[in-house]
N, C-alpha and C. Protein backbone atom coordinates (compact mmCIF):
# COMPACT_ATOMS: atom_id res chain seq x y z
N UNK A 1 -100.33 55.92 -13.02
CA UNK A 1 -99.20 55.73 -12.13
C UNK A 1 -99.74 55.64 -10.70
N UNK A 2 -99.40 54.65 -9.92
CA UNK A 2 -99.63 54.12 -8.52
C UNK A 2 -98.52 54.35 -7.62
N UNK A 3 -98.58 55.10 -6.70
CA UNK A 3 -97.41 55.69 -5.93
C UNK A 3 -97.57 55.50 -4.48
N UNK A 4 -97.17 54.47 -3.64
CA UNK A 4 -98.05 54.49 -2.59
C UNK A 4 -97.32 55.27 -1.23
N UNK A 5 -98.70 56.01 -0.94
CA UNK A 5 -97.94 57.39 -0.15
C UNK A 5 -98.51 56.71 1.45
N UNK A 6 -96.95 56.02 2.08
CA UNK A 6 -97.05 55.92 2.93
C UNK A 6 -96.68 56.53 4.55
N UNK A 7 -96.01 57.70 4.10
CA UNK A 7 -95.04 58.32 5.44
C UNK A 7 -95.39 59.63 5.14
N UNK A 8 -95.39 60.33 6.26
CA UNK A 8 -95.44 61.89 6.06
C UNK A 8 -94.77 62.92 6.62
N UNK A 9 -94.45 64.08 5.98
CA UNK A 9 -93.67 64.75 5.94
C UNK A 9 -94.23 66.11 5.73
N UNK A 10 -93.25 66.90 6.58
CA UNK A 10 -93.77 68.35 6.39
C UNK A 10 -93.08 69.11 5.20
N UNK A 11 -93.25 69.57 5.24
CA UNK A 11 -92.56 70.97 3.65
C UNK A 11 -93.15 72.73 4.46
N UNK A 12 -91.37 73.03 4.38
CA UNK A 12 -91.15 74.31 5.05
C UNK A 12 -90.46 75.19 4.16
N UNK A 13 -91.39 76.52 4.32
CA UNK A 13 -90.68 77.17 3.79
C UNK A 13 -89.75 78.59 3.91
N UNK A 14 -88.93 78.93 3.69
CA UNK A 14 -88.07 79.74 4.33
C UNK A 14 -88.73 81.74 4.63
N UNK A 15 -88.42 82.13 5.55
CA UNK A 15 -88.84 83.39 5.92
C UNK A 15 -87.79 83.88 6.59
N UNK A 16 -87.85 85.50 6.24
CA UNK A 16 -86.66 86.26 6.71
C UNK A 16 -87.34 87.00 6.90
N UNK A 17 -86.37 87.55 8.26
CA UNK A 17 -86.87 89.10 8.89
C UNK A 17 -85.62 89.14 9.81
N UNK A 18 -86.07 90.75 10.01
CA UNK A 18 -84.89 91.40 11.40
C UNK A 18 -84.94 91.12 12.20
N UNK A 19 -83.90 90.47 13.21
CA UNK A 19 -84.02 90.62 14.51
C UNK A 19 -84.42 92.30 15.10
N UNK A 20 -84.95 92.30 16.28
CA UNK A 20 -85.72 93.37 16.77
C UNK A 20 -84.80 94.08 17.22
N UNK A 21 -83.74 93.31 18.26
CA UNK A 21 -82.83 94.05 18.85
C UNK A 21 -81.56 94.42 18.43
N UNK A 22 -80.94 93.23 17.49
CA UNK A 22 -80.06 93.86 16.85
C UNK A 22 -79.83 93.94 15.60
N UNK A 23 -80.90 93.84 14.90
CA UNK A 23 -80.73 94.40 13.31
C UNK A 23 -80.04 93.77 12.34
N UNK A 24 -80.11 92.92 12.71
CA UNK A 24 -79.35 91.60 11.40
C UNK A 24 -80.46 90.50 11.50
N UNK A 25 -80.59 90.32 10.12
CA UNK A 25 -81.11 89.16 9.53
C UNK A 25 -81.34 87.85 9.95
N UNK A 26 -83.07 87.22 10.15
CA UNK A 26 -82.56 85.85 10.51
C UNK A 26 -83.45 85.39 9.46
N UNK A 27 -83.64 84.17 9.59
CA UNK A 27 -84.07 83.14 8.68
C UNK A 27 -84.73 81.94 9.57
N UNK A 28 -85.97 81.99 9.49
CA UNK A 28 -86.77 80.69 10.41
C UNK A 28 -87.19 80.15 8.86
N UNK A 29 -88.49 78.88 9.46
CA UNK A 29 -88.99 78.03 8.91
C UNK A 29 -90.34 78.53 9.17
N UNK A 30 -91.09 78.58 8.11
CA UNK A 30 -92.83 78.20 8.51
C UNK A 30 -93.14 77.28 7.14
N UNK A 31 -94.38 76.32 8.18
CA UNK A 31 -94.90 75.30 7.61
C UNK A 31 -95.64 75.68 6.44
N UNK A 32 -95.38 74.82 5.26
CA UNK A 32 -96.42 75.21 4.37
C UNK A 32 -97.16 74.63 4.08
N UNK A 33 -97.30 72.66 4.09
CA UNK A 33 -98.01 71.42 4.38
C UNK A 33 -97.48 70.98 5.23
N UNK A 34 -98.55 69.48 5.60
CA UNK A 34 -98.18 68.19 5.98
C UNK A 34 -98.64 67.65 4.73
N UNK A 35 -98.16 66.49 4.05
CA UNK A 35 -98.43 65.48 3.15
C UNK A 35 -98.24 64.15 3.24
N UNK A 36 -99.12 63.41 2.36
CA UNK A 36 -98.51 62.07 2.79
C UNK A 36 -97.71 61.84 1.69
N UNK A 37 -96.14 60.75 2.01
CA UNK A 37 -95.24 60.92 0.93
C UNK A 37 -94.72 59.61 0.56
N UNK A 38 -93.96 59.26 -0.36
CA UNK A 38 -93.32 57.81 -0.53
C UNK A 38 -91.63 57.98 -0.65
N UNK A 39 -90.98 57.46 0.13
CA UNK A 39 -89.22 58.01 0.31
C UNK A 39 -88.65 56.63 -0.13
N UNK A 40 -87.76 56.98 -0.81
CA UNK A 40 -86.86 55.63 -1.35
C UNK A 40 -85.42 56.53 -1.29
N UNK A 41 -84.62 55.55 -0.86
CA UNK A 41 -82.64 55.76 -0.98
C UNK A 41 -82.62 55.80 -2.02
N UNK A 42 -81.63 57.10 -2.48
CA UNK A 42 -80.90 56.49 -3.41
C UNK A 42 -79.69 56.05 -3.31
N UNK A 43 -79.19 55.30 -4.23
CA UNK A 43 -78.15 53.77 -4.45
C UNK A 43 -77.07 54.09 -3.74
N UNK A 44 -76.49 53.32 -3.02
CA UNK A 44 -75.62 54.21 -1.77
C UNK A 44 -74.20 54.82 -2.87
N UNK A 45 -73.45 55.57 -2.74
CA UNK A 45 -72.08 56.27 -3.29
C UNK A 45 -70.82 56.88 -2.31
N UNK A 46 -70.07 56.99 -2.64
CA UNK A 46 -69.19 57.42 -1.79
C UNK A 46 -69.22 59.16 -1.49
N UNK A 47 -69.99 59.89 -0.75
CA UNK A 47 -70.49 61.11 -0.85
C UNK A 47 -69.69 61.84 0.84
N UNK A 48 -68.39 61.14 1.15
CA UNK A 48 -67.88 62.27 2.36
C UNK A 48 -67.25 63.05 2.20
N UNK A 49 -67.01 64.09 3.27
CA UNK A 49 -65.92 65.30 2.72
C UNK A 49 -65.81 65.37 4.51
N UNK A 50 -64.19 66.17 4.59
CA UNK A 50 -64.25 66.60 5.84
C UNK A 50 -64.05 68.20 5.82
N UNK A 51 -64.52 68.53 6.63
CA UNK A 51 -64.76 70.04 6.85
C UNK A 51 -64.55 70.30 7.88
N UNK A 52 -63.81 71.68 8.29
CA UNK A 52 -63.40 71.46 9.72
C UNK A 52 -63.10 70.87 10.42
N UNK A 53 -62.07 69.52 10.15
CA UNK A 53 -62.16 68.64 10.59
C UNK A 53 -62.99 67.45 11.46
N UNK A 54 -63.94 67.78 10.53
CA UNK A 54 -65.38 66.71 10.70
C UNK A 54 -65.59 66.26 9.93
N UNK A 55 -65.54 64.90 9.85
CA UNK A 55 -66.04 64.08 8.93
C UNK A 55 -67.34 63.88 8.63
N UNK A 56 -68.20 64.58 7.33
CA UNK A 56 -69.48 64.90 6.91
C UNK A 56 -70.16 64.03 6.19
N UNK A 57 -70.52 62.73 6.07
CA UNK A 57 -71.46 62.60 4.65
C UNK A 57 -72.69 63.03 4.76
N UNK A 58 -72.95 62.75 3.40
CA UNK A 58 -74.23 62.93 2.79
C UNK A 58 -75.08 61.85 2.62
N UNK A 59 -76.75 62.08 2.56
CA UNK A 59 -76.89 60.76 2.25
C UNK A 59 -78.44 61.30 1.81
N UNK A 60 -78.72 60.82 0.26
CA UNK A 60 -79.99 61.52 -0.49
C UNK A 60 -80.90 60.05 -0.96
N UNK A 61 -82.11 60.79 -0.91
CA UNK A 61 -83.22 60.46 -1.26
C UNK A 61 -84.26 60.91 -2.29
N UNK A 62 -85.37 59.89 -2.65
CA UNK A 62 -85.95 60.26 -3.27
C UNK A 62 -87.85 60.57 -2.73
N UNK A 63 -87.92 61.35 -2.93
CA UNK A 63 -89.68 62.05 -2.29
C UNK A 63 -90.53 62.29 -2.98
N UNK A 64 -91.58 61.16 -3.13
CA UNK A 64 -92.73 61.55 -4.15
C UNK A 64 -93.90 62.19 -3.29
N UNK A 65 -94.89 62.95 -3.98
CA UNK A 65 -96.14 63.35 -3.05
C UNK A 65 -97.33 63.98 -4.55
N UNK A 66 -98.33 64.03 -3.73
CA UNK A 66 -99.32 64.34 -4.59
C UNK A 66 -98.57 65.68 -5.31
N UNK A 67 -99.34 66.17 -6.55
CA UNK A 67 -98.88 67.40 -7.20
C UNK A 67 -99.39 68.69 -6.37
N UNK A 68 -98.61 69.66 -6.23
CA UNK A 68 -98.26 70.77 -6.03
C UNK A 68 -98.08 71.85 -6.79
N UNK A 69 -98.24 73.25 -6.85
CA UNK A 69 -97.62 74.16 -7.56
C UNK A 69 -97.17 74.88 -6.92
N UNK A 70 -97.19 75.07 -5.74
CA UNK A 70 -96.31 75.85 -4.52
C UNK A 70 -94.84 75.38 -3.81
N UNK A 71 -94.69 74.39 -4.31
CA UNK A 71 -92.94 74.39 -4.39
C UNK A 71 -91.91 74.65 -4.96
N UNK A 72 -90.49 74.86 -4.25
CA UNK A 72 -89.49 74.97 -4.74
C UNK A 72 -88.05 74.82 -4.34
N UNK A 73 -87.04 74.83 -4.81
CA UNK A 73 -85.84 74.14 -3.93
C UNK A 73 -85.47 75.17 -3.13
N UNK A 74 -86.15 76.14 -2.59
CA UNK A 74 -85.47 76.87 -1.60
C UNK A 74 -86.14 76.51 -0.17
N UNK A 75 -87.20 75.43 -0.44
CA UNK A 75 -87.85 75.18 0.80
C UNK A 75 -87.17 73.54 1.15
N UNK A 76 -87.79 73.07 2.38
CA UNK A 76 -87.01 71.86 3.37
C UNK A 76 -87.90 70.86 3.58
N UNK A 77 -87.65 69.80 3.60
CA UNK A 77 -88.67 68.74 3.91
C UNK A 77 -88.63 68.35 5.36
N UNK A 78 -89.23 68.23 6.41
CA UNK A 78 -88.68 67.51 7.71
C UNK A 78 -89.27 66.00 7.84
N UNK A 79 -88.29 65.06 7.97
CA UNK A 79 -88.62 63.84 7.82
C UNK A 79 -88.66 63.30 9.30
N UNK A 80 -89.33 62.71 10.08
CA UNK A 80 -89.07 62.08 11.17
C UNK A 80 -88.06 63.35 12.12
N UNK A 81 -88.99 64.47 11.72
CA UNK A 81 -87.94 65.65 12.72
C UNK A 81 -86.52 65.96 12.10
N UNK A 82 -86.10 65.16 11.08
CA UNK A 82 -84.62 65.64 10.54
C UNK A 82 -84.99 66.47 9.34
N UNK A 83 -84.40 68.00 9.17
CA UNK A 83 -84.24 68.44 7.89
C UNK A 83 -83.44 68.13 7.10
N UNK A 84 -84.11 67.98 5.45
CA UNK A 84 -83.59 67.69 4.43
C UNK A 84 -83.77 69.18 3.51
N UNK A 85 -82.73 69.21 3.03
CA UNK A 85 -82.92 70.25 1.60
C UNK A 85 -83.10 69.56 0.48
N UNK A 86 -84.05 70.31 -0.31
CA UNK A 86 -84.59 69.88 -1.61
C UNK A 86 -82.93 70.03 -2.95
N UNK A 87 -82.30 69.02 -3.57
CA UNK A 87 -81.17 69.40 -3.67
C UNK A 87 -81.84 68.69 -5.35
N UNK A 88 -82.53 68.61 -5.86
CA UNK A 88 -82.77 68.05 -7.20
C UNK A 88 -84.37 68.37 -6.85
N UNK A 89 -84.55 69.29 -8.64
CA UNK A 89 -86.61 69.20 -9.06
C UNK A 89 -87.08 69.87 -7.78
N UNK A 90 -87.99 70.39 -8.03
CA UNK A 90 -89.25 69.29 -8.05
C UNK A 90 -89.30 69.21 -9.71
N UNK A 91 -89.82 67.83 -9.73
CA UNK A 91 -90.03 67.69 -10.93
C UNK A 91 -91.70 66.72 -11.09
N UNK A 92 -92.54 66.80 -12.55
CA UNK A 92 -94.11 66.76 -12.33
C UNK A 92 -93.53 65.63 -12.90
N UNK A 93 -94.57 64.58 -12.30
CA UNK A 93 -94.89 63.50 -12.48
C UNK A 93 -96.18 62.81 -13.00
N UNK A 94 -96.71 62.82 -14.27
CA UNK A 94 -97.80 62.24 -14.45
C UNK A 94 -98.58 63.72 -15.21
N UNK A 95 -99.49 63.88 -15.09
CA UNK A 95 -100.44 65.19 -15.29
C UNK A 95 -101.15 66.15 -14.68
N UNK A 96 -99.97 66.50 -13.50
CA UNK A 96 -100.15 66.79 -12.37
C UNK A 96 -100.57 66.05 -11.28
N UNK A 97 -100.33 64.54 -11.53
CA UNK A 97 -100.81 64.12 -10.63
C UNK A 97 -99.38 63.98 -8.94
N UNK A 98 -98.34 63.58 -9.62
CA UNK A 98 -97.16 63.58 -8.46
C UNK A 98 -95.94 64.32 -8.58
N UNK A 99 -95.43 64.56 -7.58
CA UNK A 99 -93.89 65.63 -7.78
C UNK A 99 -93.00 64.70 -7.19
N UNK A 100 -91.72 65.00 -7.55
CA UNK A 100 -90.85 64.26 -6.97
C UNK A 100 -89.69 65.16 -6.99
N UNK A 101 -88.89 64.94 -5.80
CA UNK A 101 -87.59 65.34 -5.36
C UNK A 101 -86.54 65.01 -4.81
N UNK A 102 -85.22 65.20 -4.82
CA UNK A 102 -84.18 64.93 -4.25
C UNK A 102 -83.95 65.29 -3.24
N UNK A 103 -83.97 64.77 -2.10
CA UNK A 103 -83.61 65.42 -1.15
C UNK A 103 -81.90 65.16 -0.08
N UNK A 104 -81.69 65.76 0.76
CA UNK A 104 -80.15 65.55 1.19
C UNK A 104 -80.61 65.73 2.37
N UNK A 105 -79.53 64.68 3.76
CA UNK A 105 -79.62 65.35 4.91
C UNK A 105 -77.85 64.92 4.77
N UNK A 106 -77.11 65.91 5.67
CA UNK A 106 -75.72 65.18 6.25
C UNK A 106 -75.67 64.84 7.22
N UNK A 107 -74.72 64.14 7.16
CA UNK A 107 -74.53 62.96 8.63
C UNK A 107 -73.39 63.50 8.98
N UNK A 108 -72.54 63.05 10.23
CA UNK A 108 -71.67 63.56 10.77
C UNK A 108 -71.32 61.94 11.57
């Protein structure tokens, strides 16, 4: 299988700790790669909702990259600076050779 990994992308993964001063919970990002990746749309659908009176879509993709065993859908991809959540797989591709995932950003 020939996958050609042309764009790259980071993969973040989630960390929690206390705030110092007031004692509630936050949640940052730390990096866990850079990779090089191959992104394809998937087939456009009718995917809006309004919320709060904001009109939200969605709009998902597909993300191949070399194989991994350190992922999982609780971590984020940043594409061109926009986060995506991993919303489908990872799933192995080949014999360890590629992973692939679903990913989501919303639009507004």
């Amino acid at each position: 299988m020939i996958v050609k990994l042309d764009r790259r992308c980071r993969i973040e993964k989630p960390v929690n700790s206390i705030d110092p001063v007031y004692g509630s919970a936050e949640k940052t990002w730390q990096l866990l790669a850079v990779v090089w990746c191959n992104v394809q749309d998937v087939l456009p659908s009718r995917s809006e909702a309004v919320k709060n009176g904001l009109a939200v879509g969605t709009k998902q993709s597909r993300i191949r990259f070399r194989y991994r065993d350190d992922i999982d859908s609780s971590m984020r991809i940043m594409l061109n600076n926009v986060a995506h959540q991993i919303v489908g797989g990872p799933a192995e591709l080949g014999q360890h050779e590629y992973m692939e995932c679903v990913i989501e950003v919303y639009t507004s």
